[in-house]
C-alpha atoms as a PDB file:
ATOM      1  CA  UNK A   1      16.857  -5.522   2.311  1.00  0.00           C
ATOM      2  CA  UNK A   2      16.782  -2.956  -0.571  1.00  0.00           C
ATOM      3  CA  UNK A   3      14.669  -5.214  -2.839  1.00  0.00           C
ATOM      4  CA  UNK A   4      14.924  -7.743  -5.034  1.00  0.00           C
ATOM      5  CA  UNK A   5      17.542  -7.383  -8.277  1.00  0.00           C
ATOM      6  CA  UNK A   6      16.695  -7.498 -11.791  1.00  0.00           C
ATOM      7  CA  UNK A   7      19.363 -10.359 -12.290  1.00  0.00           C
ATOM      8  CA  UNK A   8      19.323 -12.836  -9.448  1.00  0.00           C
ATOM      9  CA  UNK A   9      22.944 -12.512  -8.481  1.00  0.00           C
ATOM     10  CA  UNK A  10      24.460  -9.597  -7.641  1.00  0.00           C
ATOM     11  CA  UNK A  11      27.657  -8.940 -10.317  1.00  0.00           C
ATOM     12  CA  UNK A  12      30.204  -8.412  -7.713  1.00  0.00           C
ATOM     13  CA  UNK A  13      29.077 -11.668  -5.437  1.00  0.00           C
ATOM     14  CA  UNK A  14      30.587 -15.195  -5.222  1.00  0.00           C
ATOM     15  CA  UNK A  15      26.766 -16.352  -6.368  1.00  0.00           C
ATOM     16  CA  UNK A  16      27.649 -14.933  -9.753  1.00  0.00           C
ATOM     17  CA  UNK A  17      31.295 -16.360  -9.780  1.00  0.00           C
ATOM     18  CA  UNK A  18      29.196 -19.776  -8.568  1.00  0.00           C
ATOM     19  CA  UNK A  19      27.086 -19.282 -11.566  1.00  0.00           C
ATOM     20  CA  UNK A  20      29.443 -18.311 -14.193  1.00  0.00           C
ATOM     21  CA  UNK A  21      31.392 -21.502 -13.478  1.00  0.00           C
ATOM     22  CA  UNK A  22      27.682 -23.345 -14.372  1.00  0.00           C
ATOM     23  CA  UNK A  23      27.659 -21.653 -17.678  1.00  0.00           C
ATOM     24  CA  UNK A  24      30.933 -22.110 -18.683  1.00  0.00           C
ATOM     25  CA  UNK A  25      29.996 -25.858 -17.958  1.00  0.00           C
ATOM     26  CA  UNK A  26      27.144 -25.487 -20.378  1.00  0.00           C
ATOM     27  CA  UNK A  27      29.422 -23.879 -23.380  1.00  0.00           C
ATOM     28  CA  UNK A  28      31.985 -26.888 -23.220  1.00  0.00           C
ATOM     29  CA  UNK A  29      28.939 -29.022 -23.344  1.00  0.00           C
ATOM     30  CA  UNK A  30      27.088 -27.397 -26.099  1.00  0.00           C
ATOM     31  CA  UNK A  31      28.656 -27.146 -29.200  1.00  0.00           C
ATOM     32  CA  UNK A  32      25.604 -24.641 -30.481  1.00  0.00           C
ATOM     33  CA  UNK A  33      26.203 -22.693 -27.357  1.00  0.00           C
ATOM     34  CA  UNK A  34      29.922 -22.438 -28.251  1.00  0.00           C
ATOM     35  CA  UNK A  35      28.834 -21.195 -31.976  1.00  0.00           C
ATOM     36  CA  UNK A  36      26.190 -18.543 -30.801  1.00  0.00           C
ATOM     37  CA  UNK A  37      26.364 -17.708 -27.655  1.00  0.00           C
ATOM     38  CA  UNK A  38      23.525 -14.861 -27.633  1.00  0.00           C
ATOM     39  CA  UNK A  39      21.441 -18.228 -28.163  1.00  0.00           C
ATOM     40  CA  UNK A  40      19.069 -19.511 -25.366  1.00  0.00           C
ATOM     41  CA  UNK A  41      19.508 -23.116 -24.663  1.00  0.00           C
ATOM     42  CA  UNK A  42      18.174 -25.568 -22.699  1.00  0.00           C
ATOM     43  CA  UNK A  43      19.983 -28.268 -20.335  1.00  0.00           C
ATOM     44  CA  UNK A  44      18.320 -31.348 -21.924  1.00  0.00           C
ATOM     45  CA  UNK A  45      18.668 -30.287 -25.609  1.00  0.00           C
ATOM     46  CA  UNK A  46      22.467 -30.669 -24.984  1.00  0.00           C
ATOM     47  CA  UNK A  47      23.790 -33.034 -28.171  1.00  0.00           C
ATOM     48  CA  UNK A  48      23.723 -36.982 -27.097  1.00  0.00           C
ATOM     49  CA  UNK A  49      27.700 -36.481 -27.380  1.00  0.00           C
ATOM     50  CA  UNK A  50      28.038 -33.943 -24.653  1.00  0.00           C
ATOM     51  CA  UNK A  51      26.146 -35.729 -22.107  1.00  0.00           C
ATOM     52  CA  UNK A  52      28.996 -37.483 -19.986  1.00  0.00           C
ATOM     53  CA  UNK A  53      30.501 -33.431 -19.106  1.00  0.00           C
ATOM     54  CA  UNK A  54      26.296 -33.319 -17.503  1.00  0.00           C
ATOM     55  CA  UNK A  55      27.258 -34.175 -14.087  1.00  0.00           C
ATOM     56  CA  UNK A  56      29.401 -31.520 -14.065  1.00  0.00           C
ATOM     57  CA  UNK A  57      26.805 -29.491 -15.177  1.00  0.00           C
ATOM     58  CA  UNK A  58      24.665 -30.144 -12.296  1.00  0.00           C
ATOM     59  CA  UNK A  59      27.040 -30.157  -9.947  1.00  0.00           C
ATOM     60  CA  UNK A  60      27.703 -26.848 -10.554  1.00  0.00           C
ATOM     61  CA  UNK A  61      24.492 -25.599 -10.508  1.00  0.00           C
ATOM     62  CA  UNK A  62      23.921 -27.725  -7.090  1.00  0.00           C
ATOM     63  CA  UNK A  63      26.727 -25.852  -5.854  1.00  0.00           C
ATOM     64  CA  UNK A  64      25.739 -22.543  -6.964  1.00  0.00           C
ATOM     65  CA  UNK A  65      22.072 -23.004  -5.141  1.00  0.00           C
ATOM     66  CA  UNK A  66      23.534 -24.452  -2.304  1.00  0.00           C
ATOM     67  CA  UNK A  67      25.419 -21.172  -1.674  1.00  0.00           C
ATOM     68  CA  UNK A  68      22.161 -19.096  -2.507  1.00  0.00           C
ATOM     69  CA  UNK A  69      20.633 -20.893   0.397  1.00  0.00           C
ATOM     70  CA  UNK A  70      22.955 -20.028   2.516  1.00  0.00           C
ATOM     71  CA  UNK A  71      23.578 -16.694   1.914  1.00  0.00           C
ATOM     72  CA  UNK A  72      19.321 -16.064   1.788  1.00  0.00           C
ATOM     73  CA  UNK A  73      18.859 -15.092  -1.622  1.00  0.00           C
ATOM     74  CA  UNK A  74      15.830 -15.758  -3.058  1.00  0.00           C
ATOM     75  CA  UNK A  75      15.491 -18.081  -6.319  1.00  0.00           C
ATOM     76  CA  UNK A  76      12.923 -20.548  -7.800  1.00  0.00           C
ATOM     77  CA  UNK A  77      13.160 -23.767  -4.984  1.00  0.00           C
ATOM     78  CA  UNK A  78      14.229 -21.838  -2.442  1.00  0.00           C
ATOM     79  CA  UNK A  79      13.929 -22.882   1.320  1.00  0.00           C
ATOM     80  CA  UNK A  80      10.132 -21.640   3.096  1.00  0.00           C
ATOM     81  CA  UNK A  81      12.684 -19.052   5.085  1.00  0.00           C
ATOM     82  CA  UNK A  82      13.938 -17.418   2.533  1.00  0.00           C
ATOM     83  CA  UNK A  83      10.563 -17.776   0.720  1.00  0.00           C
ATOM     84  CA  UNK A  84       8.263 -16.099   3.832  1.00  0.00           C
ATOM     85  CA  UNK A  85      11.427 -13.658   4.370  1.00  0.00           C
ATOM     86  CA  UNK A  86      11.138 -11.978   0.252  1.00  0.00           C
ATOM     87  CA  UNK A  87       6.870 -11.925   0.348  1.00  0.00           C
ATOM     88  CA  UNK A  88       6.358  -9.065   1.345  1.00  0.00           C
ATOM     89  CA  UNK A  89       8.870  -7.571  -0.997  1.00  0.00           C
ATOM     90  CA  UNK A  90       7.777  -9.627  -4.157  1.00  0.00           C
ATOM     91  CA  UNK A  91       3.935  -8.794  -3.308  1.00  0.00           C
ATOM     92  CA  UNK A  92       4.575  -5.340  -3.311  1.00  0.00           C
ATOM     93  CA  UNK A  93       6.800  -4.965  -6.622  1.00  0.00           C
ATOM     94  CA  UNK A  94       4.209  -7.310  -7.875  1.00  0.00           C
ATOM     95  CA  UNK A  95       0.931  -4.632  -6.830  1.00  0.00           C
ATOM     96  CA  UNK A  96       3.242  -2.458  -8.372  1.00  0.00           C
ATOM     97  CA  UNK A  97       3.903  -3.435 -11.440  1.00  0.00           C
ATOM     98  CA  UNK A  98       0.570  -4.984 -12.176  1.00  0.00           C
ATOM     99  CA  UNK A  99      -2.474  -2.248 -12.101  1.00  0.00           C
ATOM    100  CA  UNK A 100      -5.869  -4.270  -9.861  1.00  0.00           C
ATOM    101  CA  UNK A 101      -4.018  -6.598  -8.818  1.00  0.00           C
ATOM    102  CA  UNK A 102      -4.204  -7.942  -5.208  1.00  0.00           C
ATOM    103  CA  UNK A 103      -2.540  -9.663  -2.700  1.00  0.00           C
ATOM    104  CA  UNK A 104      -5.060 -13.103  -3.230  1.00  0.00           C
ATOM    105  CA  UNK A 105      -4.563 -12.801  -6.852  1.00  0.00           C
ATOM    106  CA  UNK A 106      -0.262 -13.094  -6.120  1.00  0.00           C
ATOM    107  CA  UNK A 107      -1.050 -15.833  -3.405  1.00  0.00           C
ATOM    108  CA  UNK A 108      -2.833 -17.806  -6.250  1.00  0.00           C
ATOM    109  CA  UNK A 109      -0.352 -17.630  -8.658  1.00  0.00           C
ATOM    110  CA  UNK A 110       2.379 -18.466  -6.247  1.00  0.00           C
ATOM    111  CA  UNK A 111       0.170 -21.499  -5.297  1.00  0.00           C
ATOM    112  CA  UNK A 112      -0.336 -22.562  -9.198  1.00  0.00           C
ATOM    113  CA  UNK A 113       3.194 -22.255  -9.990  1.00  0.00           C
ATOM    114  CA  UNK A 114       4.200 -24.704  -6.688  1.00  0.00           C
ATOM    115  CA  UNK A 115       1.584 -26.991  -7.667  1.00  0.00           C
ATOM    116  CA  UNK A 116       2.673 -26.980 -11.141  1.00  0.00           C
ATOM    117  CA  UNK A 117       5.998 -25.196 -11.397  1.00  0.00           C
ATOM    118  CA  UNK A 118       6.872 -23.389 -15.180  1.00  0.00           C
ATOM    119  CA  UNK A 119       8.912 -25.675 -17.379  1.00  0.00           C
ATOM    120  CA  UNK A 120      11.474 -23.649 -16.744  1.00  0.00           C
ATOM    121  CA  UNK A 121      13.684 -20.567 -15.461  1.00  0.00           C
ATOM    122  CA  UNK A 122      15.817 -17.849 -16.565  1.00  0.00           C
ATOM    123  CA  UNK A 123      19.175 -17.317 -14.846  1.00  0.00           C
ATOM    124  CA  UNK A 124      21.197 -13.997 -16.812  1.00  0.00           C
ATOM    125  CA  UNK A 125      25.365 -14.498 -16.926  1.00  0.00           C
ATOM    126  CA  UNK A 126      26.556 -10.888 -15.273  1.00  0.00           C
ATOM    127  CA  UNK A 127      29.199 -11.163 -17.701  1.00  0.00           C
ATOM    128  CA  UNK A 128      27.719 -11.381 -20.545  1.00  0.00           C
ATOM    129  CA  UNK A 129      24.208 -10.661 -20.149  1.00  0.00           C
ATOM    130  CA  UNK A 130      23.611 -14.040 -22.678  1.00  0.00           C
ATOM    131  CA  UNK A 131      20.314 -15.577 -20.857  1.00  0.00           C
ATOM    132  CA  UNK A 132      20.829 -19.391 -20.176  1.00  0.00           C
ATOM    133  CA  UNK A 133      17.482 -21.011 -19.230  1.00  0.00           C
ATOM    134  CA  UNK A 134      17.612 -23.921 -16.569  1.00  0.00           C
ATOM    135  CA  UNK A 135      14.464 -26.016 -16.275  1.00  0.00           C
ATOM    136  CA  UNK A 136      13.126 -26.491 -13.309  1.00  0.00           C
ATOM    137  CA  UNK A 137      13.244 -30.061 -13.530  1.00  0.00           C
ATOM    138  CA  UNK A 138      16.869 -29.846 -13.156  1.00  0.00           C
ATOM    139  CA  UNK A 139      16.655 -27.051 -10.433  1.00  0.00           C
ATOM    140  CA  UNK A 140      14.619 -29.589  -8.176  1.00  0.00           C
ATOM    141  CA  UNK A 141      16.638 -32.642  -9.393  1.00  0.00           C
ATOM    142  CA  UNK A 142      19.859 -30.275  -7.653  1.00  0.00           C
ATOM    143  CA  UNK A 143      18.147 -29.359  -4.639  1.00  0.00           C
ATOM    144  CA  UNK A 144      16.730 -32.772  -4.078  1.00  0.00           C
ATOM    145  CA  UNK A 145      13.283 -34.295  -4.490  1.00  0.00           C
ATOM    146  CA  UNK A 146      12.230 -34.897  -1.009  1.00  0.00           C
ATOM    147  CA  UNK A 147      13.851 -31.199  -0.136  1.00  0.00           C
ATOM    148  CA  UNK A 148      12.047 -29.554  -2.666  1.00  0.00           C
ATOM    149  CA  UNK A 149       8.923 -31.181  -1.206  1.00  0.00           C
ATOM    150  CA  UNK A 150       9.489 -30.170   1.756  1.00  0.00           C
ATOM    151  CA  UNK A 151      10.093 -26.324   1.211  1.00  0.00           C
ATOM    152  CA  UNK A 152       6.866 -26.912  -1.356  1.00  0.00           C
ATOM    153  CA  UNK A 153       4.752 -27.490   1.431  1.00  0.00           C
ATOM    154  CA  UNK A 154       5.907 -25.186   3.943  1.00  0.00           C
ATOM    155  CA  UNK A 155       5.629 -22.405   1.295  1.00  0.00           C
ATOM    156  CA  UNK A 156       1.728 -23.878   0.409  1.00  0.00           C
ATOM    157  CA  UNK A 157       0.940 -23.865   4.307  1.00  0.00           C
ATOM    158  CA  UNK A 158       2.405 -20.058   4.601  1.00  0.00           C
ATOM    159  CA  UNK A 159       0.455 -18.919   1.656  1.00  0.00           C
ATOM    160  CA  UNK A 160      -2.751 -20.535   2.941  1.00  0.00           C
ATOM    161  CA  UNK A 161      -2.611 -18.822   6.134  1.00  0.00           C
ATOM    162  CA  UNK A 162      -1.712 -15.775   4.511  1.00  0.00           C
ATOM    163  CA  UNK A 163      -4.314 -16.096   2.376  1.00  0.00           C
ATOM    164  CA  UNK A 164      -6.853 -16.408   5.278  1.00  0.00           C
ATOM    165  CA  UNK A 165      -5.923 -13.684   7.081  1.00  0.00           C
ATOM    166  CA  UNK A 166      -6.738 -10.989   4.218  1.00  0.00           C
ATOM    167  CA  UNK A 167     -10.345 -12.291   2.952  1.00  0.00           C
ATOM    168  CA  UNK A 168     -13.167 -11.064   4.536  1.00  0.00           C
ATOM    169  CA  UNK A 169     -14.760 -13.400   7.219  1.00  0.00           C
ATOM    170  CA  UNK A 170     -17.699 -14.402   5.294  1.00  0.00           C
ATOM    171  CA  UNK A 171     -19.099 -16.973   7.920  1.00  0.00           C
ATOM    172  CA  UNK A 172     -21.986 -16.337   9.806  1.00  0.00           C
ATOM    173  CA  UNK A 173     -21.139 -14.964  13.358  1.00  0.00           C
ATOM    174  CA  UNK A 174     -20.066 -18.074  16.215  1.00  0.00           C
ATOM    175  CA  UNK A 175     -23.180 -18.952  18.400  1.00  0.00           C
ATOM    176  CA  UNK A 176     -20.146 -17.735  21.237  1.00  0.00           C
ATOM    177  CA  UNK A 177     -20.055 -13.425  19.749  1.00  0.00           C
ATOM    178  CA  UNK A 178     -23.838 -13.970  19.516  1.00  0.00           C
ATOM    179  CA  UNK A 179     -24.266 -14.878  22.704  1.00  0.00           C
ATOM    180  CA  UNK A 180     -22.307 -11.481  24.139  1.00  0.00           C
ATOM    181  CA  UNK A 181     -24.621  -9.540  21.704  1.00  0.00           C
ATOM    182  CA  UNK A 182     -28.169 -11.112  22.463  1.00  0.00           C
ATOM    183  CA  UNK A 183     -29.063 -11.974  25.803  1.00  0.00           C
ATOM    184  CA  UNK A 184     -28.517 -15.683  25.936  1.00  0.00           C
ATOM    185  CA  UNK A 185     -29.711 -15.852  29.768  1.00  0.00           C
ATOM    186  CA  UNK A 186     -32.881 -17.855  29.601  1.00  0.00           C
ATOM    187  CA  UNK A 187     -34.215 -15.887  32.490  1.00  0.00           C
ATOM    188  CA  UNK A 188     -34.481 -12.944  30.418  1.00  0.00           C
ATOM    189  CA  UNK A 189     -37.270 -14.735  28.401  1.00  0.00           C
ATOM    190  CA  UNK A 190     -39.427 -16.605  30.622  1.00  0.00           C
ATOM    191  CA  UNK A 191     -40.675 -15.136  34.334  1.00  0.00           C
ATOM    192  CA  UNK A 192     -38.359 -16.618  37.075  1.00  0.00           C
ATOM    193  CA  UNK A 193     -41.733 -19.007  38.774  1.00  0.00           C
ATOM    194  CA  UNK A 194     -41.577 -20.575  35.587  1.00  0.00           C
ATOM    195  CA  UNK A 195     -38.492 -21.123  34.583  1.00  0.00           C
ATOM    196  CA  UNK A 196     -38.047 -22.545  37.885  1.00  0.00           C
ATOM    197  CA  UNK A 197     -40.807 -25.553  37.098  1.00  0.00           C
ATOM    198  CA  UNK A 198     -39.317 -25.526  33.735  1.00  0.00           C
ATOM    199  CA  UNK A 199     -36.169 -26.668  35.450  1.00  0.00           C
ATOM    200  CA  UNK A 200     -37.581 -29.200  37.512  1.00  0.00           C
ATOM    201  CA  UNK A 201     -38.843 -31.112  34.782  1.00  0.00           C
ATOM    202  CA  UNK A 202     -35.975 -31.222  32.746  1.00  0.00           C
ATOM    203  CA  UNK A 203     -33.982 -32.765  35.422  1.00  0.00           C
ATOM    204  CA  UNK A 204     -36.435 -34.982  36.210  1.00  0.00           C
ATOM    205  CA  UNK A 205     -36.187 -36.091  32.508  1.00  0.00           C
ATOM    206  CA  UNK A 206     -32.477 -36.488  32.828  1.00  0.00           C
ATOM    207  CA  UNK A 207     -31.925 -33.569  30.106  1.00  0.00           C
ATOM    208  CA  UNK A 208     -30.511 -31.041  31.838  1.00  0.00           C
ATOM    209  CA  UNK A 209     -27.891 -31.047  34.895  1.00  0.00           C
ATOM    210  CA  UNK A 210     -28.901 -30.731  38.470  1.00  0.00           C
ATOM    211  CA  UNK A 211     -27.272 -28.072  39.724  1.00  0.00           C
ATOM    212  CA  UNK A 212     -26.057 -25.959  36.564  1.00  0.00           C
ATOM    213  CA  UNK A 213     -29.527 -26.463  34.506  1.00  0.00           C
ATOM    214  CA  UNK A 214     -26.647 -27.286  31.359  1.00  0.00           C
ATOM    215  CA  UNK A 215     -28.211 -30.079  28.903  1.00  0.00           C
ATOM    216  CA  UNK A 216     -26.369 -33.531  29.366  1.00  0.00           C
ATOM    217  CA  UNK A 217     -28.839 -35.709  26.726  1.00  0.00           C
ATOM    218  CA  UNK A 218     -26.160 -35.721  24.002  1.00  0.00           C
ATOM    219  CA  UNK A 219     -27.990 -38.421  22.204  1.00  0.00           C
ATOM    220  CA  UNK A 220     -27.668 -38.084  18.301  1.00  0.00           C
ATOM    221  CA  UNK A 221     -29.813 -34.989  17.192  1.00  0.00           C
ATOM    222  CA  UNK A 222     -29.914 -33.403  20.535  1.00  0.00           C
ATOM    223  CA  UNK A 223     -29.128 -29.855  19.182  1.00  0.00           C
ATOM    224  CA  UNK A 224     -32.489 -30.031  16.713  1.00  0.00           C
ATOM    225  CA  UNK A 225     -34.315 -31.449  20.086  1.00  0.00           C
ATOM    226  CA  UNK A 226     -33.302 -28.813  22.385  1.00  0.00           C
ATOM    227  CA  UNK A 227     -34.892 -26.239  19.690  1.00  0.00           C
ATOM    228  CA  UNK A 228     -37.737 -28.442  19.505  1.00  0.00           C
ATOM    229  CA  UNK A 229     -38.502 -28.000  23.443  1.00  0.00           C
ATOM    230  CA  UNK A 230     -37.816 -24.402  23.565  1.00  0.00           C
ATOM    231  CA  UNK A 231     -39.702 -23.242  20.788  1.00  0.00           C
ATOM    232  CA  UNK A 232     -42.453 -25.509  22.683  1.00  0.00           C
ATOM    233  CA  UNK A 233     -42.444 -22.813  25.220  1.00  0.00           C
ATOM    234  CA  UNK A 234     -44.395 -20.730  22.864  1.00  0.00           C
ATOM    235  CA  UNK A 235     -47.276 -22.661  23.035  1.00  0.00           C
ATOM    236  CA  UNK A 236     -47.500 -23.463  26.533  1.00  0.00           C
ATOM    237  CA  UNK A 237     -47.388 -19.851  27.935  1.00  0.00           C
ATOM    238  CA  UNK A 238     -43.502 -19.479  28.894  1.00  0.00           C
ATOM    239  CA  UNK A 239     -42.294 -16.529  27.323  1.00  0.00           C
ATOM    240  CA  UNK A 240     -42.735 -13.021  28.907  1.00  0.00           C
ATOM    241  CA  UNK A 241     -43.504 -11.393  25.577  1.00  0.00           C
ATOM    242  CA  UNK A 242     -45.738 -14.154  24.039  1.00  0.00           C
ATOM    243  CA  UNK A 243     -43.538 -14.256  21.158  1.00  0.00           C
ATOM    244  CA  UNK A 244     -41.089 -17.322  20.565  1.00  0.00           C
ATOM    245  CA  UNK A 245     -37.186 -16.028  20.673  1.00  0.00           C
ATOM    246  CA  UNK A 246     -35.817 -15.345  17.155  1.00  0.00           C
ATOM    247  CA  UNK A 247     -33.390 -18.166  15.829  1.00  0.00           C
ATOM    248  CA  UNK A 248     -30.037 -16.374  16.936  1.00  0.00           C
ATOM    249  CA  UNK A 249     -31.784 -15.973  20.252  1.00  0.00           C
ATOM    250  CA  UNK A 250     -32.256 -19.311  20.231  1.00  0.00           C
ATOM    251  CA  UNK A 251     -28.710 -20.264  19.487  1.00  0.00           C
ATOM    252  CA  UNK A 252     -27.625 -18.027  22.128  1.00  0.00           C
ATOM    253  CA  UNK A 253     -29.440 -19.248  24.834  1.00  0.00           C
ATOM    254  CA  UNK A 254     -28.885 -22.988  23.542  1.00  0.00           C
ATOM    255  CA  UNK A 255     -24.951 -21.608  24.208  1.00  0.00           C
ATOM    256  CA  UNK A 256     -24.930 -19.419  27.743  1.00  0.00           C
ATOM    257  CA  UNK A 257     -27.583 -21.307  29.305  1.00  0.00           C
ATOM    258  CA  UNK A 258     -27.255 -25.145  27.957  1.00  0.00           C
ATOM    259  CA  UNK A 259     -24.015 -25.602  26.902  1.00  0.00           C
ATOM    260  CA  UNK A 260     -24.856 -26.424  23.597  1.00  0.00           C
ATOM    261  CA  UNK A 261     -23.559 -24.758  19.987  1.00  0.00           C
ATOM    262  CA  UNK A 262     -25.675 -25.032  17.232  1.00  0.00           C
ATOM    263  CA  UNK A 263     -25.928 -23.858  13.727  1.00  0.00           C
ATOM    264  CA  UNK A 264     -27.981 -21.038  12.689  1.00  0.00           C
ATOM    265  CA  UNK A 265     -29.877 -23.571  10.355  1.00  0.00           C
ATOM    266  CA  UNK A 266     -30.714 -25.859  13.035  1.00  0.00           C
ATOM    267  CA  UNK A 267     -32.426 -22.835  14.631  1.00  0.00           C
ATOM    268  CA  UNK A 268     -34.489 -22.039  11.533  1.00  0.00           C
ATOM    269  CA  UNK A 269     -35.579 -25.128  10.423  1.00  0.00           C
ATOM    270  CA  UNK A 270     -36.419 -27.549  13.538  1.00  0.00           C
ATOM    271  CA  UNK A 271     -39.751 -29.029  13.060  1.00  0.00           C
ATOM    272  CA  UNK A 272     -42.137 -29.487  15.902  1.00  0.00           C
ATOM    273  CA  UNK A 273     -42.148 -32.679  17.680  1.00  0.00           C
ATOM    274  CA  UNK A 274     -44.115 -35.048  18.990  1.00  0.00           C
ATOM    275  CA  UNK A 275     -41.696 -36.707  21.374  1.00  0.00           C
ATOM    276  CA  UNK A 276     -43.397 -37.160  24.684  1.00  0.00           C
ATOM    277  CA  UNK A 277     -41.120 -35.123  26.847  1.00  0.00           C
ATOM    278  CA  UNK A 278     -42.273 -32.132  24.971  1.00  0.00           C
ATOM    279  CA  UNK A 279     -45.921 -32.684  24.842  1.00  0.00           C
ATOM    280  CA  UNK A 280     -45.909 -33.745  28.354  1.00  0.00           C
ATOM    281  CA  UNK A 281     -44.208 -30.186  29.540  1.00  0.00           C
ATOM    282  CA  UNK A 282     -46.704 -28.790  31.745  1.00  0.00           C
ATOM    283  CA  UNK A 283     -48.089 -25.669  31.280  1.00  0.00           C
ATOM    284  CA  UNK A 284     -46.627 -22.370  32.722  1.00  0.00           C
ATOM    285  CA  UNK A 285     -49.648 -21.330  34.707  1.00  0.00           C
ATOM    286  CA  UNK A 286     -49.116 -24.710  36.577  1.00  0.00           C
ATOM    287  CA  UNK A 287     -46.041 -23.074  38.109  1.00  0.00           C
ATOM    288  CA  UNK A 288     -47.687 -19.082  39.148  1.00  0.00           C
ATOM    289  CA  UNK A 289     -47.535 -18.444  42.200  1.00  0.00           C
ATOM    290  CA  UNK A 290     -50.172 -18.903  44.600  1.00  0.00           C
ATOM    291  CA  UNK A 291     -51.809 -15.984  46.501  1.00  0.00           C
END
């Protein structure tokens, strides 16, 4: 692919010969056309007495874009193939051409202009060079509605995920990459005598699981409650450091040793709690061991 041509059809291709017949459709059905032909002129300014030759007119044209489909030439309406297959080419001559530009600013104008195509679009006679402008309206009418829709939102889906792939992620890091980069063990924070009485009372509770300690009350708020009980801990003599984990500790350990994802908000922000399985925790020193 050596790049896209100033002209959309090549001068020595049946897409031009295609085309030419269109135009010579549009002089027999323009008398101003005939007249001055260095003129532009639109489709649907063609005199009231001209319109029966129209449907000759358009079937032209249909013909003519039927053959750039098949042959993969890029044009306004277009199918997504031949759409996704000319990006890359069309962004570059486009960063190019146009000094700070970027790739987001051409997948935004490509997304404007499907949304709400031009009114219309320049196609040059080779033979000639007199520029006859089609509108689109009459582009999409040849391809067909429900086509055109259909290429329109393939196209919008492409750009989209294009689009993604090239902005920054701005998001806050998943609870899952935190979890690999702060210890989300819960053993790391709380001496192993205790965590093991910590355990027991949980299941006895019905919050956590039996055998792999993960939390099973899924009851609405659950996340916010889980916080509540571990920044309890504090309080109660749990941690090894007498300091309460920061809140992306506490969403990792909510993750690696609960089973439970939570937003970095929830973390922050959780109130303490009155609810009686929290006040009723017992204190670490109830679990030290005895000498």
């Amino acid at each position: 692919m050596k790049g896209l041509p100033n002209n959309l059809f090549n001068p020595e291709s049946k897409h031009n010969v295609l085309f030419q017949e269109y135009v010579d459709n549009i002089s027999l059905a323009s008398a101003a056309y005939i007249n001055d032909p260095n003129k532009h002129y639109h489709v649907h300014q063609i005199e009231e007495q001209f319109k029966p030759l129209l449907d000759k007119v358009h079937e032209g044209l249909k013909k003519c874009l039927e053959q750039l489909n098949n042959d993969e030439v890029f044009f306004f309406a277009c199918s997504s193939v031949i759409y996704k297959k000319y990006y890359s080419l069309r962004l570059k001559e486009r960063l190019n051409t146009l000094k700070e530009s970027t790739a987001e600013d051409f997948i935004q104008n490509e997304l404007v202009e499907l949304k709400e195509p031009s009114e219309t679009t320049h196609y040059v006679s080779m033979y000639d060079d007199s520029p006859i402008t089609v509108p689109n309206s009459v582009v999409i009418e040849c391809v067909g509605q429900e086509q055109y829709r259909l290429y329109t939102e393939k196209k919008q889906q492409f750009l989209l995920e294009e689009l993604n792939s090239i902005r920054p992620v701005k998001k806050a890091k998943s609870t899952k990459k935190l979890a690999k980069e702060i210890s989300g063990d819960i053993s790391h924070y709380i001496r192993t005598e205790h965590l093991v009485g910590l355990r027991a009372y949980l299941v006895e509770k019905k919050q956590i699981s039996e055998t792999r300690h993960l939390w099973i009350d899924l009851k609405k708020g659950h996340q916010a409650f889980l916080i509540a009980v571990l920044r309890s801990l504090l309080g109660k003599g749990y941690y090894k450091t007498n300091k309460p984990p920061t809140p992306n500790e506490l969403m990792a350990i909510c993750q690696s040793s609960f089973g439970i994802s939570l937003k970095l908000r929830t973390a922050q922000n959780t109130d303490p709690t009155k609810n009686p399985i929290i006040t009723k925790i017992p204190d670490a020193s109830t679990f030290n061991k005895q000498n």
